[in-house]
N, C-alpha and C. Protein backbone atom coordinates (compact mmCIF):
# COMPACT_ATOMS: atom_id res chain seq x y z
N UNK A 1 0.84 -1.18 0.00
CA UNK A 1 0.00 0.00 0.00
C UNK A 1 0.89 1.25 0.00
N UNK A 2 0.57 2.24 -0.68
CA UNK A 2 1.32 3.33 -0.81
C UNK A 2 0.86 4.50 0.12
N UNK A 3 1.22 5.31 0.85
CA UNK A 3 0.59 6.28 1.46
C UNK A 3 1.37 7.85 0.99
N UNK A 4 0.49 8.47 2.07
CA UNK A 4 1.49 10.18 1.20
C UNK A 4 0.62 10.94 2.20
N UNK A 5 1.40 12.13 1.73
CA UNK A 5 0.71 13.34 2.64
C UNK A 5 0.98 14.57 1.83
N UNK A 6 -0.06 15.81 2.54
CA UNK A 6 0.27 17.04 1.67
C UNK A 6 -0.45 18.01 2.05
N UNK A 7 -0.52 18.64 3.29
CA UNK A 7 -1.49 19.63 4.30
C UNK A 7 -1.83 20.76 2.87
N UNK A 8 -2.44 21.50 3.28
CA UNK A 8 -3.12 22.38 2.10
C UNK A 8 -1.83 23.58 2.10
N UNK A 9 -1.70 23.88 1.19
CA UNK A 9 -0.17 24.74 0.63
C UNK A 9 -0.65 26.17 1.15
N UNK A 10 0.40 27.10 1.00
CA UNK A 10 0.30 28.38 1.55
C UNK A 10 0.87 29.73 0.16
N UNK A 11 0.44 30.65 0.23
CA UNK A 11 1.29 31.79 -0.63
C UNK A 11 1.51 32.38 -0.02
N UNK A 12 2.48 33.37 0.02
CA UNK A 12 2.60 34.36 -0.02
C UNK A 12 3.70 35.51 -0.97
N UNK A 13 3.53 36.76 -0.62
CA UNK A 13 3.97 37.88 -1.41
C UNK A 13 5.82 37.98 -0.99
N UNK A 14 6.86 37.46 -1.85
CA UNK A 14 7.65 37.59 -1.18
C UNK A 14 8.68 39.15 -1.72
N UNK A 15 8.47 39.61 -2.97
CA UNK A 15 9.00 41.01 -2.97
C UNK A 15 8.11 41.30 -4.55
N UNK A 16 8.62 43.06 -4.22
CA UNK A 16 7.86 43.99 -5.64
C UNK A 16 9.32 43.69 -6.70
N UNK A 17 9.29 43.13 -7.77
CA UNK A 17 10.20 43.80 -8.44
C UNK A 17 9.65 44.44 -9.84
N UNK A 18 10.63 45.70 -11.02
CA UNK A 18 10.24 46.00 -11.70
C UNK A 18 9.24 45.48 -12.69
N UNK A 19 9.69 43.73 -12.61
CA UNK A 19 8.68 43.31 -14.12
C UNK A 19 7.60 42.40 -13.35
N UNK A 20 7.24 43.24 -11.87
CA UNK A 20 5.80 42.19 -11.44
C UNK A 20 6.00 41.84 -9.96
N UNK A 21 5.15 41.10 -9.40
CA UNK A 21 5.61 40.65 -7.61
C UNK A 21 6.11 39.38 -7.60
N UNK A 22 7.60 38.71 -7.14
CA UNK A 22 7.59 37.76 -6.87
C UNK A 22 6.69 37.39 -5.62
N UNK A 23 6.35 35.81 -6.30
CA UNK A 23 5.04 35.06 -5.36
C UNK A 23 5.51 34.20 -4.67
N UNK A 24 5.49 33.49 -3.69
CA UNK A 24 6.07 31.92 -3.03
C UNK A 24 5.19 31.16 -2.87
N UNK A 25 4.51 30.14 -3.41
CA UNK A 25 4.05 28.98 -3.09
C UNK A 25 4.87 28.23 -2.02
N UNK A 26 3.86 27.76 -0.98
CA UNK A 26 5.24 26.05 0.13
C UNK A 26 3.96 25.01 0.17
N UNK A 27 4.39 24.14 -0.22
CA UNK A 27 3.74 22.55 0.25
C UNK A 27 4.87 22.28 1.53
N UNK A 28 4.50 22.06 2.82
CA UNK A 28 5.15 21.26 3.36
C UNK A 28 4.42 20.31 4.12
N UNK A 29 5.81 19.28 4.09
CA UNK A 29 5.52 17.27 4.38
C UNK A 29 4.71 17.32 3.18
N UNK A 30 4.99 17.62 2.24
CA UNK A 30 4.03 16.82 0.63
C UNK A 30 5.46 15.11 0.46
N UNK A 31 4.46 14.26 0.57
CA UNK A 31 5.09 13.11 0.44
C UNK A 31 3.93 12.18 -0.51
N UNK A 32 4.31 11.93 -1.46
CA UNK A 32 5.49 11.80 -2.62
C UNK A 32 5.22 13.08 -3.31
N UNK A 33 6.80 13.73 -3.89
CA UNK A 33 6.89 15.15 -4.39
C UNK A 33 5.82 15.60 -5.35
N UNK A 34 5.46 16.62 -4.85
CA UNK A 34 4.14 16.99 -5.86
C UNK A 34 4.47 18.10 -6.97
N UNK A 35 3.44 18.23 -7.64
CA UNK A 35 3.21 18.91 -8.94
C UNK A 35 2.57 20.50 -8.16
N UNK A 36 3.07 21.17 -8.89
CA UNK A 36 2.75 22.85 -7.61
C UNK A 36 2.52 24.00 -9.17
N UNK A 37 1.35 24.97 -8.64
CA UNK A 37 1.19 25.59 -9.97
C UNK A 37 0.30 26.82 -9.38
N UNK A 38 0.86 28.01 -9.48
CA UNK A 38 0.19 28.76 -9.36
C UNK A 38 -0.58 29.61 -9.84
N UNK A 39 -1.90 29.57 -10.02
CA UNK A 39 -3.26 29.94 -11.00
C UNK A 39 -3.84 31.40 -10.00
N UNK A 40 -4.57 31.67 -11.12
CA UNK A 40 -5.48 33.26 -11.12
C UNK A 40 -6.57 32.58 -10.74
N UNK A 41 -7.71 33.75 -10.51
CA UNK A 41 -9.19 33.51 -9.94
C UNK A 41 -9.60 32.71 -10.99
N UNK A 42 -9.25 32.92 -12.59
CA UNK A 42 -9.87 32.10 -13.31
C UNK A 42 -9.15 31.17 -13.79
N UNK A 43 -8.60 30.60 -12.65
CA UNK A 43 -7.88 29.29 -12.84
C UNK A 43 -6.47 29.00 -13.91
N UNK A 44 -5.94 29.90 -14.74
CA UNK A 44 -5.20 30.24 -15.76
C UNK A 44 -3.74 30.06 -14.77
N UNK A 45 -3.33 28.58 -15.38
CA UNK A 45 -2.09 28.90 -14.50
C UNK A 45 -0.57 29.93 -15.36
N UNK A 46 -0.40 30.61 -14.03
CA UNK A 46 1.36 31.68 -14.42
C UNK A 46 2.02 30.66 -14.48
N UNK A 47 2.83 30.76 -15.00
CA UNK A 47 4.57 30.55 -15.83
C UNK A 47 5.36 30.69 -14.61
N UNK A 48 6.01 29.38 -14.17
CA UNK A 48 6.82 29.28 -12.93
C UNK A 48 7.80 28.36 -13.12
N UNK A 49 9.11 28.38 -12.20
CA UNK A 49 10.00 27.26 -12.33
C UNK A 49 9.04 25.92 -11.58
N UNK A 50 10.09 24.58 -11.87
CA UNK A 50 9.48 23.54 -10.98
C UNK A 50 9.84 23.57 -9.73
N UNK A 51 8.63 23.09 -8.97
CA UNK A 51 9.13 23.14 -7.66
C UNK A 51 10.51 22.57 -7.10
N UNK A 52 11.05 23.10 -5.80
CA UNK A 52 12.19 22.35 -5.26
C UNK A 52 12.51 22.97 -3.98
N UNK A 53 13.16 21.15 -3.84
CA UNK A 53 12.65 20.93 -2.41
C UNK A 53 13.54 21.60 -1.38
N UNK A 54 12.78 21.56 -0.66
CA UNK A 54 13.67 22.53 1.18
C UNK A 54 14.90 21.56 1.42
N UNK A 55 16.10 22.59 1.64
CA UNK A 55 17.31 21.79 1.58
C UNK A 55 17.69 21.42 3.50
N UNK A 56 15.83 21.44 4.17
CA UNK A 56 15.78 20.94 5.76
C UNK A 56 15.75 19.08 5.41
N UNK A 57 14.87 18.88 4.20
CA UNK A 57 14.86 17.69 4.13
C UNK A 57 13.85 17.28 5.26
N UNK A 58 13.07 17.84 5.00
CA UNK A 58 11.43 17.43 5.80
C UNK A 58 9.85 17.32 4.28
N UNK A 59 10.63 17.33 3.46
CA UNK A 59 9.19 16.73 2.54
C UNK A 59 8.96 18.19 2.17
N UNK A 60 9.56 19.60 1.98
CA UNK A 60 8.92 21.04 1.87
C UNK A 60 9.61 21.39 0.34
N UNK A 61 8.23 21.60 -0.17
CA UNK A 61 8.85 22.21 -1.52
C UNK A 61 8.37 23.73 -1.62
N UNK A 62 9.15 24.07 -2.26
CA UNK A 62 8.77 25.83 -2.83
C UNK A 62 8.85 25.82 -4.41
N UNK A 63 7.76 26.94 -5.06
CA UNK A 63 7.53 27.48 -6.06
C UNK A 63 8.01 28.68 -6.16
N UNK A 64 8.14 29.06 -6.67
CA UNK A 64 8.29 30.86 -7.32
C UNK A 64 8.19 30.85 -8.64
N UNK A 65 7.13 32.29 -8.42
CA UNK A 65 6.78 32.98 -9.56
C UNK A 65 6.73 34.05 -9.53
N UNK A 66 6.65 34.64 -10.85
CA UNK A 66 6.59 36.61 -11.04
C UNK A 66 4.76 36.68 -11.46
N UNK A 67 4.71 37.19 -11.10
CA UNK A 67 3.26 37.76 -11.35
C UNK A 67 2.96 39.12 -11.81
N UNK A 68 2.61 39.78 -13.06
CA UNK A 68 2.38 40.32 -13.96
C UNK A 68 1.31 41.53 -13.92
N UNK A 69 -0.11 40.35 -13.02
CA UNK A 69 -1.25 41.30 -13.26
C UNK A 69 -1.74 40.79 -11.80
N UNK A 70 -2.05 42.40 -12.00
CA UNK A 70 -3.29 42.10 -10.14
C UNK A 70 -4.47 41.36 -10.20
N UNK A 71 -4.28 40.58 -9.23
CA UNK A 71 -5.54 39.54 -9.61
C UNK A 71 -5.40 38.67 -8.01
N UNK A 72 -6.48 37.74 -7.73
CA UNK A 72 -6.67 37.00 -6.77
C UNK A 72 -5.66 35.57 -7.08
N UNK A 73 -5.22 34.96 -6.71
CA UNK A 73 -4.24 33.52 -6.79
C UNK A 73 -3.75 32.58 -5.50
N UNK A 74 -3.60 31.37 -6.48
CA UNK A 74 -3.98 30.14 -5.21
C UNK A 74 -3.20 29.19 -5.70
N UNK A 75 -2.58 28.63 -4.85
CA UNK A 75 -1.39 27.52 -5.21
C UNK A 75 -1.94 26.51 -5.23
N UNK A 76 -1.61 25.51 -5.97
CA UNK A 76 -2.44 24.12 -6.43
C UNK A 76 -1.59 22.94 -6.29
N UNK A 77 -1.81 21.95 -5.43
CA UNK A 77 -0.83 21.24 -5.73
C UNK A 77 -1.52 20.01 -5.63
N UNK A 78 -0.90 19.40 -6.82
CA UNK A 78 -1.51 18.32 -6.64
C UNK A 78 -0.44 16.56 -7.10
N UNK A 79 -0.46 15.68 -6.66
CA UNK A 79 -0.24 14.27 -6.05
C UNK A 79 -0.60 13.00 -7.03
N UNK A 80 -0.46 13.15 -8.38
CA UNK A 80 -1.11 12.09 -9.25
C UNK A 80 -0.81 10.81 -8.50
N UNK A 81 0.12 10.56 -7.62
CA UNK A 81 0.82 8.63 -7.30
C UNK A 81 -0.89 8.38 -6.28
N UNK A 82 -1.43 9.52 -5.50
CA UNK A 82 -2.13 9.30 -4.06
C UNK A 82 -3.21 10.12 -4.94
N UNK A 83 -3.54 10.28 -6.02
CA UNK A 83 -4.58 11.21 -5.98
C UNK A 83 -4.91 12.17 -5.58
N UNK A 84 -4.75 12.75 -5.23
CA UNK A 84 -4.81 14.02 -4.02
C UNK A 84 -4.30 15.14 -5.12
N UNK A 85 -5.09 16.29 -4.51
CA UNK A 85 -5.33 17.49 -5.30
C UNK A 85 -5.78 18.71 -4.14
N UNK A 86 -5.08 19.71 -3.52
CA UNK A 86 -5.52 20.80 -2.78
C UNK A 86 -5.13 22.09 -3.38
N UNK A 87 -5.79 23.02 -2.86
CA UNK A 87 -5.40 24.25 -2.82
C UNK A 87 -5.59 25.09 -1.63
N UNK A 88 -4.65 26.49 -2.08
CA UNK A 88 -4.85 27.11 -0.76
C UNK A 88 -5.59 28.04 -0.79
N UNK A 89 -5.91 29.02 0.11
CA UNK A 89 -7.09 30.17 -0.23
C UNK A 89 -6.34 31.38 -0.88
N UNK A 90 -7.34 32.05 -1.56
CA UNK A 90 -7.28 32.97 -2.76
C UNK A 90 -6.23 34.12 -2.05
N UNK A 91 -5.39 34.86 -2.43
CA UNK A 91 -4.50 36.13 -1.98
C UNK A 91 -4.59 37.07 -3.24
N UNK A 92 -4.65 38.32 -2.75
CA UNK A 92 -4.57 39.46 -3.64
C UNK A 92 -3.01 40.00 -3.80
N UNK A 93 -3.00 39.36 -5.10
CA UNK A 93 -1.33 40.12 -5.09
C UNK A 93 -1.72 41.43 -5.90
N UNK A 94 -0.88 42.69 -5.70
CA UNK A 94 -1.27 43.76 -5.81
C UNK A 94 0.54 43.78 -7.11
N UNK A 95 0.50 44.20 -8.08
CA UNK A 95 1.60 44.62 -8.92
C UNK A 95 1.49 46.00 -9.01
N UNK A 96 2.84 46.37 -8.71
CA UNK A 96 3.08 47.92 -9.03
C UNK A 96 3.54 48.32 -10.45
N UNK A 97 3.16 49.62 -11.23
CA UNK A 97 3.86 49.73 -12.75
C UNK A 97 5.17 50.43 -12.37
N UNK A 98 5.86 50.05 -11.84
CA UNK A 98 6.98 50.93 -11.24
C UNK A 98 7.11 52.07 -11.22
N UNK A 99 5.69 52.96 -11.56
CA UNK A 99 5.95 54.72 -11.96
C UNK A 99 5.10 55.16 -10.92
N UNK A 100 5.90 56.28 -10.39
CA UNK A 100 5.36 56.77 -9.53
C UNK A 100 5.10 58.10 -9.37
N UNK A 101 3.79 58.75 -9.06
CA UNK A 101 3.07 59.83 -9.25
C UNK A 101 3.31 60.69 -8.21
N UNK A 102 3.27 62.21 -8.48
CA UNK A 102 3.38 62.74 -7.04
C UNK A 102 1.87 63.90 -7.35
N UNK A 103 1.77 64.53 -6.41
CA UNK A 103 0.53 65.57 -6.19
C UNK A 103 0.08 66.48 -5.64
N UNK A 104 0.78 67.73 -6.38
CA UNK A 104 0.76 68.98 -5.93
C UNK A 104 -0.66 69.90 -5.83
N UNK A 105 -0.84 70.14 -4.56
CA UNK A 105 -1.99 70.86 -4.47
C UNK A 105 -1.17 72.44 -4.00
N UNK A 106 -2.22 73.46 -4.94
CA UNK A 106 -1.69 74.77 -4.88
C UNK A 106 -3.28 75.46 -4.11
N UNK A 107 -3.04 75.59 -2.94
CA UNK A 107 -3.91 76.19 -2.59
C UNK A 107 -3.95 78.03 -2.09
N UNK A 108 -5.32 78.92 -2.72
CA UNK A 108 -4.86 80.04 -2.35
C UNK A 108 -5.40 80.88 -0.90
């Protein structure tokens, strides 16, 4: 019998850079290594490296991605050997256009 594990994954916002926000997906204790993908509200998954694993050597993998457009997103990971398929709850990543406005009020 084969068994596995894979608590429901987490995001978060880990910096602004010019071309978008890097994102962090973590599965941790995902046993056997899973498939990790991080999708928009309408499910459209972003363009990411493959996951890889925590060099603690406890079963923890990480994703990263750049993210482009402001939108709601949820890490997906899912387990084809165990079947298993979770996600985590929706986060608002906010992207900056790197330009920044200022606003002079002239009052008399």
């Amino acid at each position: 019998m084969f068994t596995g594990a894979c608590p429901k994954p987490t995001i978060r916002i880990i910096e602004k850079l010019n071309s978008g926000t890097l994102v962090e997906c973590e599965a941790r204790g995902a046993f056997p290594a899973p498939k990790m993908e991080l999708q928009n509200r309408a499910n459209i998954t972003v363009p990411a490296g493959a996951p890889e694993p925590s060099p603690n050597g406890n079963h923890d993998y990480i994703l990263h991605a750049v993210v482009t457009k402001e939108d709601y997103y949820h890490c997906v990971v899912t387990q084809d050997n165990i079947c298993h398929k979770i996600s985590s709850k929706g986060t608002l990543v906010l992207v900056s256009s790197g330009e920044f406005f200022s606003l002079v009020l002239f009052l008399r």
